[in-house]
C-alpha atoms as a PDB file:
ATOM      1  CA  UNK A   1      26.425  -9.655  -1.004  1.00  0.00           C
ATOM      2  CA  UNK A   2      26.393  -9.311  -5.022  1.00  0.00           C
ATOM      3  CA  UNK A   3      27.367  -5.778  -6.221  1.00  0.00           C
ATOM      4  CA  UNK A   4      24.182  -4.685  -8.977  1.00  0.00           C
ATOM      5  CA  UNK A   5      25.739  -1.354  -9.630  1.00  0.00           C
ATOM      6  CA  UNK A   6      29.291   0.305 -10.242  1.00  0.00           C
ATOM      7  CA  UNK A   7      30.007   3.663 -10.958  1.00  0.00           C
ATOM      8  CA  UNK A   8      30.122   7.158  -8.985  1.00  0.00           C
ATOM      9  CA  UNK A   9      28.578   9.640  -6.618  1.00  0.00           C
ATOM     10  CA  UNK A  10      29.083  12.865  -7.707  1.00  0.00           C
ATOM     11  CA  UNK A  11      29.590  15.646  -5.281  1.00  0.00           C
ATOM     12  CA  UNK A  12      30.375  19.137  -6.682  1.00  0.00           C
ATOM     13  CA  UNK A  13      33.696  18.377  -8.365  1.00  0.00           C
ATOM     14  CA  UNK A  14      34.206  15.435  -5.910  1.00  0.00           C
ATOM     15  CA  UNK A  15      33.660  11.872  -7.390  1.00  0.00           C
ATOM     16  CA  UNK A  16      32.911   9.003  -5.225  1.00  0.00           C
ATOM     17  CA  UNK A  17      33.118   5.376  -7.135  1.00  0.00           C
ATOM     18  CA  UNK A  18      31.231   3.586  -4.937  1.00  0.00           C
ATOM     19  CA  UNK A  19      29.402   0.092  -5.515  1.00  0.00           C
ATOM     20  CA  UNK A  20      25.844  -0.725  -4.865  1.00  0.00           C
ATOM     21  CA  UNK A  21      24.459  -3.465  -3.201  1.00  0.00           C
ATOM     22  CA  UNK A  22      20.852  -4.005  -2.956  1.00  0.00           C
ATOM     23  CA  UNK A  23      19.808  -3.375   1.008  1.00  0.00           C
ATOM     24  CA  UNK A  24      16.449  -5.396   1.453  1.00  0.00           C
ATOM     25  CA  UNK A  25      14.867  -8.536   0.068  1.00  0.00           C
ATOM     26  CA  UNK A  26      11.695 -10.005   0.224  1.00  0.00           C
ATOM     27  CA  UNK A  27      10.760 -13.372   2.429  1.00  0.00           C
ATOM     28  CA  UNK A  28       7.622 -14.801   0.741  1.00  0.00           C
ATOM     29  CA  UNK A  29       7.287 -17.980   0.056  1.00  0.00           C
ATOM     30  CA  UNK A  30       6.756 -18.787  -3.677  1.00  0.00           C
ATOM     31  CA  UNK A  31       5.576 -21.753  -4.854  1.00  0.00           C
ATOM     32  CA  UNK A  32       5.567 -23.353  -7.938  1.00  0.00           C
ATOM     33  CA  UNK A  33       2.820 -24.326 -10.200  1.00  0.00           C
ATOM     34  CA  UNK A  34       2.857 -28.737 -11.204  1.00  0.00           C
ATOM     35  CA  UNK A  35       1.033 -30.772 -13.171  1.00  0.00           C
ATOM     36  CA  UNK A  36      -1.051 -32.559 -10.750  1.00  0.00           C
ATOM     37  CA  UNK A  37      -0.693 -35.833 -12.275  1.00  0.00           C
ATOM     38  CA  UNK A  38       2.764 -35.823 -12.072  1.00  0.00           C
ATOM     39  CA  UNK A  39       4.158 -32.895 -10.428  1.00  0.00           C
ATOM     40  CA  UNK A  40       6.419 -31.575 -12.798  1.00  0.00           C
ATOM     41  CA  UNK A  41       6.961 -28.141 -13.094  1.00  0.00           C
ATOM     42  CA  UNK A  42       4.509 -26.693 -15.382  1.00  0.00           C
ATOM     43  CA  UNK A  43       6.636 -24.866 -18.489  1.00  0.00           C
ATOM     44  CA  UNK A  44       5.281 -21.890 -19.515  1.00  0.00           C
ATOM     45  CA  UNK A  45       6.125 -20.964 -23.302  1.00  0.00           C
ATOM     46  CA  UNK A  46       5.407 -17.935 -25.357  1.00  0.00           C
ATOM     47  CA  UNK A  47       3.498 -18.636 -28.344  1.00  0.00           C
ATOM     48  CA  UNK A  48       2.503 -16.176 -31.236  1.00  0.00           C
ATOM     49  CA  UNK A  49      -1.248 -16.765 -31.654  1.00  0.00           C
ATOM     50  CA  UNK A  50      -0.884 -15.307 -35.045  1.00  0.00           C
ATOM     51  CA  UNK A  51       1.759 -18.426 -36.613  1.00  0.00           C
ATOM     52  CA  UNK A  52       0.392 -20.725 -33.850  1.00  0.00           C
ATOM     53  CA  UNK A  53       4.043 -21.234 -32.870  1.00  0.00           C
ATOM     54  CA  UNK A  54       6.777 -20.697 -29.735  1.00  0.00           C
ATOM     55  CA  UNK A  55       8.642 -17.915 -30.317  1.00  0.00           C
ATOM     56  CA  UNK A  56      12.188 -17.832 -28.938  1.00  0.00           C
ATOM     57  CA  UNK A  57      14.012 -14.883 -27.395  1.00  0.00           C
ATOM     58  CA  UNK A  58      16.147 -14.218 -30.600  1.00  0.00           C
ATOM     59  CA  UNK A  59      12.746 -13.443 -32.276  1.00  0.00           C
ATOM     60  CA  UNK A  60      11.006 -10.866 -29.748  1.00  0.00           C
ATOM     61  CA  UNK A  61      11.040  -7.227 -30.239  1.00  0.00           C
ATOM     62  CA  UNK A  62       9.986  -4.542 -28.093  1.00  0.00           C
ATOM     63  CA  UNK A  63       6.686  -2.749 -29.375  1.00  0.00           C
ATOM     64  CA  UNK A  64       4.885   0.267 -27.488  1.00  0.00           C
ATOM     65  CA  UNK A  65       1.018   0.054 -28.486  1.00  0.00           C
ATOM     66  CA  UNK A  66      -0.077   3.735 -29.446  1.00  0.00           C
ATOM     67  CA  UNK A  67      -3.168   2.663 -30.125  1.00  0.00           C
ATOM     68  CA  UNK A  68      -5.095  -0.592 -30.321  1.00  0.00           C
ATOM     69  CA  UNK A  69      -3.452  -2.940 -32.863  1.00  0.00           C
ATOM     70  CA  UNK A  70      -0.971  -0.618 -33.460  1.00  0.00           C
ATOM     71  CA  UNK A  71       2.380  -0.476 -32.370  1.00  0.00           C
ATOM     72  CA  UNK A  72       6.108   1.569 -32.534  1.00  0.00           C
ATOM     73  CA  UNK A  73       9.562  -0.835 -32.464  1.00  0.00           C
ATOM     74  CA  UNK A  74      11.772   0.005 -30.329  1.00  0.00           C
ATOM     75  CA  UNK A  75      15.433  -1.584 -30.941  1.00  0.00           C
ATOM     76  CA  UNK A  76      18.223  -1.603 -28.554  1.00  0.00           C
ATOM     77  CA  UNK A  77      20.180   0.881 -30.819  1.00  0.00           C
ATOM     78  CA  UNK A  78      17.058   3.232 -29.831  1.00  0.00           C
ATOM     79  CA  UNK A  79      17.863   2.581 -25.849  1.00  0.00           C
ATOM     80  CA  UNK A  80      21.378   3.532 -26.261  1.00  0.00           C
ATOM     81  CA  UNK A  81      21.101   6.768 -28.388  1.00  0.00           C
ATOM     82  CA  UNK A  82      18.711   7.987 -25.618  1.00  0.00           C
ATOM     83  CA  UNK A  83      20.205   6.599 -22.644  1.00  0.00           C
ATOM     84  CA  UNK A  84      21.215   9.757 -20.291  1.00  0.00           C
ATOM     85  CA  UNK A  85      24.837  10.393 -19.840  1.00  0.00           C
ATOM     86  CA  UNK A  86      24.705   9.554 -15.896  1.00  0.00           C
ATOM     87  CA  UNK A  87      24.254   6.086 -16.390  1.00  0.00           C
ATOM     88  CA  UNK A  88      27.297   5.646 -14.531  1.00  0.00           C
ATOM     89  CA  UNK A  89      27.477   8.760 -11.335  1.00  0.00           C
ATOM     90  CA  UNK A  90      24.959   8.943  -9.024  1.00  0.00           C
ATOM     91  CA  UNK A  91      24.428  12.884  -9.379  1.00  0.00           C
ATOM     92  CA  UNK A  92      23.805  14.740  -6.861  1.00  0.00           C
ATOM     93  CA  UNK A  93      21.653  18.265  -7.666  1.00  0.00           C
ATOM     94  CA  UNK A  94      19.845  19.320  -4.489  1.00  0.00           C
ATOM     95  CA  UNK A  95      20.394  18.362  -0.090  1.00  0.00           C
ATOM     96  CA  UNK A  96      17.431  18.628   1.936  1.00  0.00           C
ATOM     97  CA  UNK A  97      15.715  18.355   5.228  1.00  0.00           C
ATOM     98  CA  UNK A  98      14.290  14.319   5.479  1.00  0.00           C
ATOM     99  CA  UNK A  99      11.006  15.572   6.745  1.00  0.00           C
ATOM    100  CA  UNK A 100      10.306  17.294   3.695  1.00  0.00           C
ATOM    101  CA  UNK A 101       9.664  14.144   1.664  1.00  0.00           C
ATOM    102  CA  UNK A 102       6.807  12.148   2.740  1.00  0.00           C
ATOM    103  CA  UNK A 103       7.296   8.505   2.992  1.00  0.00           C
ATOM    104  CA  UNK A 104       5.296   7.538   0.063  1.00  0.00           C
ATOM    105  CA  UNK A 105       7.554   8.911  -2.630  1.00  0.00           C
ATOM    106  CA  UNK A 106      10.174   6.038  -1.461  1.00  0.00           C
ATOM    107  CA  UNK A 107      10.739   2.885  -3.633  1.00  0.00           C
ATOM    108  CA  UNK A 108      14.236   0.939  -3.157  1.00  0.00           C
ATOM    109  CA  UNK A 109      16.829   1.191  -1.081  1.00  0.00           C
ATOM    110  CA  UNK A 110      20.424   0.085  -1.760  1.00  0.00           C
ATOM    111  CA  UNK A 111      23.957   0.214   0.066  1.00  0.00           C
ATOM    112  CA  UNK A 112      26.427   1.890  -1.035  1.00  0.00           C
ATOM    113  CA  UNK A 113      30.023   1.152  -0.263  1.00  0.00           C
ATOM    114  CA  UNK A 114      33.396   2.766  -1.375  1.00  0.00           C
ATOM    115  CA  UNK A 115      35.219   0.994  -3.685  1.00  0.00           C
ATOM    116  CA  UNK A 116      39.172   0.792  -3.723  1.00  0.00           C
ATOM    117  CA  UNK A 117      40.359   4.232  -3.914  1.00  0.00           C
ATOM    118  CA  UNK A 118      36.910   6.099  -2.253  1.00  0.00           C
ATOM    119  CA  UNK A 119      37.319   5.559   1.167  1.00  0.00           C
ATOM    120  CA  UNK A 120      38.218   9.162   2.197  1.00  0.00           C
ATOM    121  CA  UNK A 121      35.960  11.082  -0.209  1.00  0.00           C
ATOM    122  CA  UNK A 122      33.183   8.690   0.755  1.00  0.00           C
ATOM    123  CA  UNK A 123      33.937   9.528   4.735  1.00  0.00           C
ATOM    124  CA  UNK A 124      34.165  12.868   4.246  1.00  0.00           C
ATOM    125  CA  UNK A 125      30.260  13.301   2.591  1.00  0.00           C
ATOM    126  CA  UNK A 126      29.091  10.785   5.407  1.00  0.00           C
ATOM    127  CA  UNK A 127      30.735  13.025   7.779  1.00  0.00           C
ATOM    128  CA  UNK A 128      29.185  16.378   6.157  1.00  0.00           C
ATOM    129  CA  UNK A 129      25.434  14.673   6.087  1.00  0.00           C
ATOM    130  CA  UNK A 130      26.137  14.163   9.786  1.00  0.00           C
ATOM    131  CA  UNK A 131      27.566  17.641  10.764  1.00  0.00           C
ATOM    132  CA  UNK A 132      24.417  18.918   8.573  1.00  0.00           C
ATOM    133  CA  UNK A 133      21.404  16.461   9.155  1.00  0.00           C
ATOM    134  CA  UNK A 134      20.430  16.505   5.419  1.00  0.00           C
ATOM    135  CA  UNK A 135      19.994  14.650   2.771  1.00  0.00           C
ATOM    136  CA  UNK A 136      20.940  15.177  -0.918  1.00  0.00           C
ATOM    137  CA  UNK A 137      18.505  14.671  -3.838  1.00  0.00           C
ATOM    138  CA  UNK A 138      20.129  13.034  -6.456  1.00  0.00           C
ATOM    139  CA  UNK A 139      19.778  11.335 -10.059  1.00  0.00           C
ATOM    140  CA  UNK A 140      20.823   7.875 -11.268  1.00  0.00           C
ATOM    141  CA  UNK A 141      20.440   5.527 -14.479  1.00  0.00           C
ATOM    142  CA  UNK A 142      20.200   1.702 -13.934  1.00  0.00           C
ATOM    143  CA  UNK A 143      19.291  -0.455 -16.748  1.00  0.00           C
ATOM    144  CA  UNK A 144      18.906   1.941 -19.083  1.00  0.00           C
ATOM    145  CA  UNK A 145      16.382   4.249 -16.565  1.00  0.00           C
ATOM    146  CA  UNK A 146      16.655   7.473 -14.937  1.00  0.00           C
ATOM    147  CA  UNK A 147      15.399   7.432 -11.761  1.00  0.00           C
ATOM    148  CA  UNK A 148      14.910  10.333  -8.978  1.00  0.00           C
ATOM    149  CA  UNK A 149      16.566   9.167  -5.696  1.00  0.00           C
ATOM    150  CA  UNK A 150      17.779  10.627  -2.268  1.00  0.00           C
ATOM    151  CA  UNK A 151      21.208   9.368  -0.743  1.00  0.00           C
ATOM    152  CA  UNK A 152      20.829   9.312   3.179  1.00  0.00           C
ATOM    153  CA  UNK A 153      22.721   7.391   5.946  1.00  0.00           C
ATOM    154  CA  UNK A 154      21.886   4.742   7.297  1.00  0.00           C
ATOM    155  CA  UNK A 155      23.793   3.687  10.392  1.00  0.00           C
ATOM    156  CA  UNK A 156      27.637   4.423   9.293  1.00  0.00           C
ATOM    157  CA  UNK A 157      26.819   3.432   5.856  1.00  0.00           C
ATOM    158  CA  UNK A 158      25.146   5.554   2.744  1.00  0.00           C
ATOM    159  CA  UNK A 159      22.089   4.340   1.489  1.00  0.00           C
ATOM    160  CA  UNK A 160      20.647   5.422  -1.571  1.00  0.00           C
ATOM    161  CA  UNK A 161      16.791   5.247  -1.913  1.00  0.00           C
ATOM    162  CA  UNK A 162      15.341   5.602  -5.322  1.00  0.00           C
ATOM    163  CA  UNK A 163      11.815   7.628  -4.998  1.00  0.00           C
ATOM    164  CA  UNK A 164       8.586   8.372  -7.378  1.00  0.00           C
ATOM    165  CA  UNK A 165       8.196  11.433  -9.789  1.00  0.00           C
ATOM    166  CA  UNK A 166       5.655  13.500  -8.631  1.00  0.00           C
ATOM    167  CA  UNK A 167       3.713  12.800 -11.329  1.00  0.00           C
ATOM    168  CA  UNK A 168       3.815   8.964 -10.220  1.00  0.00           C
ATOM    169  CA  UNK A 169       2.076   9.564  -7.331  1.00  0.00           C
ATOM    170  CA  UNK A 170      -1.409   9.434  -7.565  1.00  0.00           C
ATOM    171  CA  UNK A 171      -3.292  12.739  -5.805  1.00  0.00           C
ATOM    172  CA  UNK A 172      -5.398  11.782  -2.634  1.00  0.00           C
ATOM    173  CA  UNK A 173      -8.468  13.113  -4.553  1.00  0.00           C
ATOM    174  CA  UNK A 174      -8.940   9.858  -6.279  1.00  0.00           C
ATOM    175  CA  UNK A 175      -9.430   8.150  -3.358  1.00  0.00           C
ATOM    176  CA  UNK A 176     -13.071   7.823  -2.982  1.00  0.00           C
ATOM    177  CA  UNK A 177     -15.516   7.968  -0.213  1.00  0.00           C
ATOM    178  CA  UNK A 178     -13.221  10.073   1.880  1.00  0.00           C
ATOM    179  CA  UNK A 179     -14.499  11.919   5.511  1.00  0.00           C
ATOM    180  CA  UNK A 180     -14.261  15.326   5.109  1.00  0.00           C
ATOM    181  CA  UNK A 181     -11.566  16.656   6.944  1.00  0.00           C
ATOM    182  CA  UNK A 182     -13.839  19.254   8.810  1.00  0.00           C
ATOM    183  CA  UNK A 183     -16.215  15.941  10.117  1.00  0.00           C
ATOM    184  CA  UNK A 184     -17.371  17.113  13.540  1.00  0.00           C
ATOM    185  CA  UNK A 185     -15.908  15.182  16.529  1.00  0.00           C
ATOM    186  CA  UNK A 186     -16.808  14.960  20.136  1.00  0.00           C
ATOM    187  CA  UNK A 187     -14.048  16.414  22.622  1.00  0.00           C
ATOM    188  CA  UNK A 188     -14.232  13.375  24.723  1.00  0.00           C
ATOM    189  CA  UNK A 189     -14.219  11.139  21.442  1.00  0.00           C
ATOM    190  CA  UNK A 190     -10.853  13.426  20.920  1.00  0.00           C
ATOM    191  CA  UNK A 191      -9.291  13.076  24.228  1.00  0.00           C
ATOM    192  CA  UNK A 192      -9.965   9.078  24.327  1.00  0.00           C
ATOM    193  CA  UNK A 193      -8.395   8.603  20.802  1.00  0.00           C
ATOM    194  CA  UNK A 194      -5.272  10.673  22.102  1.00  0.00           C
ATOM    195  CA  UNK A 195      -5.077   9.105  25.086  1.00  0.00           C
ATOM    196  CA  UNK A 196      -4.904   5.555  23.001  1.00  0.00           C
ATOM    197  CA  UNK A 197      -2.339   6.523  21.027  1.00  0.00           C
ATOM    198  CA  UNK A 198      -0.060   7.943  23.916  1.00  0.00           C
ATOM    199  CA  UNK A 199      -0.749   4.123  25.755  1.00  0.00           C
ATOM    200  CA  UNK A 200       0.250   2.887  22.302  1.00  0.00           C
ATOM    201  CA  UNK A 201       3.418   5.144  21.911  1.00  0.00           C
ATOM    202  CA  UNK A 202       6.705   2.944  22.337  1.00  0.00           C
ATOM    203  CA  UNK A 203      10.215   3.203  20.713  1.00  0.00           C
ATOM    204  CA  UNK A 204      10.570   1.665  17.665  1.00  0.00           C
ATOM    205  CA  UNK A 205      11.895  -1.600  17.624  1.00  0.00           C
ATOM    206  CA  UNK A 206      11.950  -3.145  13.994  1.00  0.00           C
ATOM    207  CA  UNK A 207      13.022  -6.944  15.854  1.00  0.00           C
ATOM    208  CA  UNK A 208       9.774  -7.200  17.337  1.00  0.00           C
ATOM    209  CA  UNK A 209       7.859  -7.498  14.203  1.00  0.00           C
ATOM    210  CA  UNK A 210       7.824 -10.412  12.476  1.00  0.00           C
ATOM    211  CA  UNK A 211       5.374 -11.735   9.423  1.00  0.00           C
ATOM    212  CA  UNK A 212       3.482 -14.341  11.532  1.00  0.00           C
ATOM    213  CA  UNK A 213       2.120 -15.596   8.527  1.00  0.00           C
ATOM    214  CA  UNK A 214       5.551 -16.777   6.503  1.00  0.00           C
ATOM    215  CA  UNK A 215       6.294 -18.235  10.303  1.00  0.00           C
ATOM    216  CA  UNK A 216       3.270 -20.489   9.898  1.00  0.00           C
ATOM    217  CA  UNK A 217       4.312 -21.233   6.333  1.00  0.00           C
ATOM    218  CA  UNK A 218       7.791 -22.443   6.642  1.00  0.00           C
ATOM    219  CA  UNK A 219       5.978 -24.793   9.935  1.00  0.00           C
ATOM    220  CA  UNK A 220       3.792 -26.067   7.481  1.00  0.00           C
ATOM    221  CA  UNK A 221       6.057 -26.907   4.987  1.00  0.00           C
ATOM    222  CA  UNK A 222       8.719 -28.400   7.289  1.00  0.00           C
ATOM    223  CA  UNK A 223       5.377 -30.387   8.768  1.00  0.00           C
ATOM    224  CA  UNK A 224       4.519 -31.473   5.460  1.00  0.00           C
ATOM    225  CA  UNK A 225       7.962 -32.727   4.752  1.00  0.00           C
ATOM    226  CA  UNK A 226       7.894 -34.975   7.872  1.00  0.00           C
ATOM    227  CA  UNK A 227       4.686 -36.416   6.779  1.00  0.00           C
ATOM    228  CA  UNK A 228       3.009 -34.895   9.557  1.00  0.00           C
ATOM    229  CA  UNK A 229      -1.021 -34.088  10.269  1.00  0.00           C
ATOM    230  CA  UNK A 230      -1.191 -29.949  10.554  1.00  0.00           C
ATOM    231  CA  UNK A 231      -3.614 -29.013  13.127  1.00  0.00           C
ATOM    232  CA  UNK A 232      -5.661 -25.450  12.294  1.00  0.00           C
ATOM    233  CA  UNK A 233      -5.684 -23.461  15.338  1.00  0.00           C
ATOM    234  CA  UNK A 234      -9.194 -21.883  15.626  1.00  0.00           C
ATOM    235  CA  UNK A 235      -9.213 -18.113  15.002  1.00  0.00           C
ATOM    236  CA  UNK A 236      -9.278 -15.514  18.306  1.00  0.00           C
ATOM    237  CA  UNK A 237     -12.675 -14.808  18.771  1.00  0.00           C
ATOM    238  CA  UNK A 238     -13.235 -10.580  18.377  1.00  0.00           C
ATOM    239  CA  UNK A 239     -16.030  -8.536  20.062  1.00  0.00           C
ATOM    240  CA  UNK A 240     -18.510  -7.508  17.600  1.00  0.00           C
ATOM    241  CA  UNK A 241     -18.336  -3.748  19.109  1.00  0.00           C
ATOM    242  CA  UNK A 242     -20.209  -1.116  17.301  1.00  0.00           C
ATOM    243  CA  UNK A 243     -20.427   1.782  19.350  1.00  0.00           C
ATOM    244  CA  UNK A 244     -17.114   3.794  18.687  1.00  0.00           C
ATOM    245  CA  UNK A 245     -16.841   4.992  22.356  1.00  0.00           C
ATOM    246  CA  UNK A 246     -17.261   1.583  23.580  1.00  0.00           C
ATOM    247  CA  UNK A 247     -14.522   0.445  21.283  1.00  0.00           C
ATOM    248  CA  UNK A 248     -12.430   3.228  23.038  1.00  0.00           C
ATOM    249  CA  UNK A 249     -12.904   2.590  26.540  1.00  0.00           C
ATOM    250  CA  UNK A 250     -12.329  -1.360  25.505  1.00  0.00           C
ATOM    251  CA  UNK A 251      -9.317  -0.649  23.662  1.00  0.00           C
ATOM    252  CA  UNK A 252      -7.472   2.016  26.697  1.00  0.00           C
ATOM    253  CA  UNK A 253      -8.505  -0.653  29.503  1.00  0.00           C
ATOM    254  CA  UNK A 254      -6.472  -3.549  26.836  1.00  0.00           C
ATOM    255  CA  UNK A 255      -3.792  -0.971  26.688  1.00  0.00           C
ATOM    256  CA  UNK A 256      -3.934   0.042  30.750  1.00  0.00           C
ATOM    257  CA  UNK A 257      -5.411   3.458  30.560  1.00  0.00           C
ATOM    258  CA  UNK A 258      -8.359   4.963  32.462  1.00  0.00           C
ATOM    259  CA  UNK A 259     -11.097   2.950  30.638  1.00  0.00           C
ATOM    260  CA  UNK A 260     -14.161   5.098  32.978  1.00  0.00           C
ATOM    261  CA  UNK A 261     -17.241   6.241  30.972  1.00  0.00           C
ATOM    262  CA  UNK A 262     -17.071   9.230  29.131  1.00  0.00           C
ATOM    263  CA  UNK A 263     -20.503  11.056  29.256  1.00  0.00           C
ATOM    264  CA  UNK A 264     -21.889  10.650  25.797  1.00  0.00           C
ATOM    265  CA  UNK A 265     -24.375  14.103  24.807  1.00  0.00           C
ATOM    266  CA  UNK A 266     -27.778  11.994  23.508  1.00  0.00           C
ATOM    267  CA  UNK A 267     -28.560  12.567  19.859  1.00  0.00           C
ATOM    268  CA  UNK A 268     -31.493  14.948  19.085  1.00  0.00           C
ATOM    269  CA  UNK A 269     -35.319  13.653  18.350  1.00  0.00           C
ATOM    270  CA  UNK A 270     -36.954  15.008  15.896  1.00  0.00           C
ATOM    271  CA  UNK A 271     -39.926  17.068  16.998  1.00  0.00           C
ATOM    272  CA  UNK A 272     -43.355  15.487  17.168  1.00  0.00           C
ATOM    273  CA  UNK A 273     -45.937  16.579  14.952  1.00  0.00           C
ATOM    274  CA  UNK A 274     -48.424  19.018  16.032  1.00  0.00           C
ATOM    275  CA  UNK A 275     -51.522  17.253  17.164  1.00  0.00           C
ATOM    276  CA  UNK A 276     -53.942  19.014  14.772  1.00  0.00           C
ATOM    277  CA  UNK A 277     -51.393  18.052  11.806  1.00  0.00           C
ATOM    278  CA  UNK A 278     -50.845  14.554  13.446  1.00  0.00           C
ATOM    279  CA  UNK A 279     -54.577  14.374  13.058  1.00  0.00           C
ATOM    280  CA  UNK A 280     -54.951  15.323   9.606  1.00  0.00           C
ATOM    281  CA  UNK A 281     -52.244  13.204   8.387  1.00  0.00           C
ATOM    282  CA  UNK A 282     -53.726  10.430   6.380  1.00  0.00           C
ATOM    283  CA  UNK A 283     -52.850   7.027   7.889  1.00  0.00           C
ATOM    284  CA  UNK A 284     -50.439   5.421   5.001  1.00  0.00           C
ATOM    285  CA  UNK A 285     -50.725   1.853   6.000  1.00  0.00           C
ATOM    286  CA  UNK A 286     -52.262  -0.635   3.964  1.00  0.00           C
ATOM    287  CA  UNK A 287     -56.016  -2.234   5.747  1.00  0.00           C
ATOM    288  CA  UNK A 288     -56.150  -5.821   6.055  1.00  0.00           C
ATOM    289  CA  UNK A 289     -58.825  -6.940   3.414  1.00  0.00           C
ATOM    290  CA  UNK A 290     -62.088  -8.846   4.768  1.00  0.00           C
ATOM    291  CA  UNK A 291     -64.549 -11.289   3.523  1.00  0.00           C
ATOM    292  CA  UNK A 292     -67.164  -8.517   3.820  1.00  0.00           C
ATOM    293  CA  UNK A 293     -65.165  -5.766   1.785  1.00  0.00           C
ATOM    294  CA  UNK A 294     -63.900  -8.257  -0.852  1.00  0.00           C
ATOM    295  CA  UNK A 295     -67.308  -9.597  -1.593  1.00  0.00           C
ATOM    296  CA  UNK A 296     -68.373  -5.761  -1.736  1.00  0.00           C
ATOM    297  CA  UNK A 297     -65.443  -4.981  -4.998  1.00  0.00           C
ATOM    298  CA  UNK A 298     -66.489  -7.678  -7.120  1.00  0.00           C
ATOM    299  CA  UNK A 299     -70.314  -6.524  -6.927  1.00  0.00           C
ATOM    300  CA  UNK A 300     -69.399  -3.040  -7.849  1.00  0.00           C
ATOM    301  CA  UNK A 301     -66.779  -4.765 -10.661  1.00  0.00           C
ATOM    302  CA  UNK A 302     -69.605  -6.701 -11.850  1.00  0.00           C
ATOM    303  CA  UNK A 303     -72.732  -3.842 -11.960  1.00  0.00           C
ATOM    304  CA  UNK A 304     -69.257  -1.397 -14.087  1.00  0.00           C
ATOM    305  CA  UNK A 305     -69.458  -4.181 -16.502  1.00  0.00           C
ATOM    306  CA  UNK A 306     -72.995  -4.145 -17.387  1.00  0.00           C
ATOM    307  CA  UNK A 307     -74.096  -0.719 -17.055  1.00  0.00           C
END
């Protein structure tokens, strides 16, 4: 495992050198882009539309765009004089409870592991995050970036998880199109939704989930290197069911609960009309036209135009 990070976890006065080691990766498949005529590798090349030319590395500068057309340089010298002075401790400021950060404020997670002389310091603040159940909320630069993270355990090891400023998260109100949380519900609607969940409730085991769809890749591609026709398997057919209690009762007999009908209050009518009203109503649809009344609008066009 290659180390991407050395420096410290800082505990009170304690320090912790510690090395981190990135702690998930991702499995797509990635293909690359060839000239179809002769399947090379297509190049790509960063050209200044302005000289008409390939620029190489030596010659790019950083530039933030303040406004259209216009733009700041940034050097490296710039990075460095602002860099924060953590860029090598992993500072911790705060522990907390793991409930109280919701899920979508994590990013990346990393391993860390002691490195030669930390082994004691770094069992003693796994063994306090045990004895306590918290977490700590903590502060890190990597390549030249503060970030906000949490250091956690995961297992016997500690993890660090960099997470999202507040300010990076977006607020829900945004979102558009959203129920309103006060929707009215039927109780049996209620009590058939719970009672899929609790048929759906099972420990969680992370080896039973697997991306069936990098599966079927890596088939195809080992098929295709054999030379070898790939068959399409035809998709599972699904029931085109509209009614949301019917999708209920079909979805807590597929999951082995008591599927029997739940009696369903009819939706109001409106009110008929009052017959007098009904009566006086004008009729709105449109009368088919005749021979008879069509010959009868072009005489009384005709005797408009000369009187």
């Amino acid at each position: 495992m290659h180390t991407v990070w050395k420096g410290s976890i800082s505990f009170g006065l304690v320090n912790i050198p510690v090395r981190m080691f990135t702690a998930t990766e991702e499995r797509d498949v990635r293909f690359r882009q060839l000239h179809k005529k002769c399947h090379t590798p297509i190049r790509y090349a960063k050209v200044c539309p302005h000289c008409d030319e390939e620029v190489s590395a030596e010659e790019i500068v950083r530039g933030f765009e303040y406004e259209k057309g216009n733009y700041v340089i940034v050097t490296d010298e710039d990075l460095e004089a602002i860099t924060p002075e953590t860029r090598r401790a992993i500072e911790i400021m705060d522990f907390v409870d793991l409930q109280e950060i919701d899920p979508v404020y994590f990013d990346k997670s990393y391993f860390l592991s002691p490195q030669e002389t930390g082994d004691k310091a770094y069992a003693l603040l796994r063994a306090a995050m045990q004895e306590t159940g918290k977490i700590a909320v903590a502060r890190v630069t990597m390549r030249n970036r503060e970030s906000l993270a949490v250091i956690r355990l995961y297992q016997h090891c500690i993890m660090m998880e960099t997470i999202y400023y507040p300010d990076e998260v977006r607020p829900v109100s945004q979102v558009p199109a959203l129920p309103e949380a006060d929707i009215p519900l039927a109780d049996n609607e209620r009590k058939m939704a719970a009672e899929l969940v609790n048929n759906m409730t099972a420990a969680f085991d992370p080896a039973k989930y697997t991306d069936q769809y990098r599966v079927n890749m890596h088939a195809l591609i080992e098929k295709k290197k054999e030379g070898k026709e790939v068959a399409v398997a035809p998709a599972a057919p699904r029931a085109n069911v509209v009614d949301l209690m019917q999708a209920l009762r079909e979805s807590l007999a597929a999951t082995g609960g008591n599927a029997a009908p739940a009696r369903i209050e009819p939706e109001p009518t409106p009110s008929p009309l009052p017959a007098k009203k009904a009566a006086q109503a004008p009729s709105k649809q449109p009368q088919p036209e005749t021979a008879t009344t069509t010959t009868t609008k072009k005489l009384r066009r005709k005797k408009a135009e000369t009187s």
